[in-house]
Protein backbone atom coordinates (compact mmCIF):
# COMPACT_ATOMS: atom_id res chain seq x y z
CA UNK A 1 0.00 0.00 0.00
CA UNK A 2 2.98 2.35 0.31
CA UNK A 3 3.66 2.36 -3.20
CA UNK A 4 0.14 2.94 -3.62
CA UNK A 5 0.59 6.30 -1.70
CA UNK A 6 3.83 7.49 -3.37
CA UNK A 7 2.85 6.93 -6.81
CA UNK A 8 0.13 9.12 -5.70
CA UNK A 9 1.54 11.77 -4.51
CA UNK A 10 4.07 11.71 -7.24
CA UNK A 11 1.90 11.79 -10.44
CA UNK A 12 -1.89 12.93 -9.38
CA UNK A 13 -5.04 11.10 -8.52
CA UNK A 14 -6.10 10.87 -12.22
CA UNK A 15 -2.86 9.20 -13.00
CA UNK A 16 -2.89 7.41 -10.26
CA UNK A 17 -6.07 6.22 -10.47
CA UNK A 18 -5.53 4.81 -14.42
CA UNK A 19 -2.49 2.67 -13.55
CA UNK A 20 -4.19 0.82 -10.90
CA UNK A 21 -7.29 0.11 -13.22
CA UNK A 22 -4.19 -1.69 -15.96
CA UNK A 23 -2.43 -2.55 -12.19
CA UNK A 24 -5.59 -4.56 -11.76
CA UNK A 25 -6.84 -6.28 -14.71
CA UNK A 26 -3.46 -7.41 -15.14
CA UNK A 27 -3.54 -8.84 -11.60
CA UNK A 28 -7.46 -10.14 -12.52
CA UNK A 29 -5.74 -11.84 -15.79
CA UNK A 30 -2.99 -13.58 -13.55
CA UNK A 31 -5.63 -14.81 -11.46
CA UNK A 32 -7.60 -16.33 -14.17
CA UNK A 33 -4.66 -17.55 -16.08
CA UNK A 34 -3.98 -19.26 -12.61
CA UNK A 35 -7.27 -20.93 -12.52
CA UNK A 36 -7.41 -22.13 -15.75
CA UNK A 37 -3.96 -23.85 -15.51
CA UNK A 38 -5.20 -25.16 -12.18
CA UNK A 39 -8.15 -26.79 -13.84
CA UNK A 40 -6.11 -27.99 -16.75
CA UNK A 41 -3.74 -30.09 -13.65
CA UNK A 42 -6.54 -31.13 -12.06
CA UNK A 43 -8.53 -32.66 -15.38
CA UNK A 44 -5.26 -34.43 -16.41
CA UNK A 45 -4.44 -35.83 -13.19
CA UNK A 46 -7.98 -37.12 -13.34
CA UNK A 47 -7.32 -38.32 -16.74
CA UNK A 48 -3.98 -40.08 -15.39
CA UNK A 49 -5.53 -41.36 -12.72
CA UNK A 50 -9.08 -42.32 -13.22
CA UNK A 51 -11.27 -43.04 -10.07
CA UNK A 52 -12.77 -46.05 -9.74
């Protein structure tokens, strides 16, 4: 959060608030990306391991 402050008071609220709009869809896109690959693991450890 103290980055979050600095970058404030360094560049303006309008700035501010625009880069941590892109700060957070690229976090939101992580996140997913995260998920997905998750679910791909999980469907071919099913797929290595079937249960009976």
């Amino acid at each position: 959060m103290k980055y979050a402050c600095n970058y404030q008071t360094n560049h303006g609220d309008a700035n501010f608030g625009e880069s941590n709009l892109i700060h957070g869809l690229g976090m939101l896109s992580k996140i997913v990306e995260g998920m997905l690959s998750h679910r791909e693991q999980l469907k071919i450890h099913e797929d290595a391991y079937p249960r009976k």
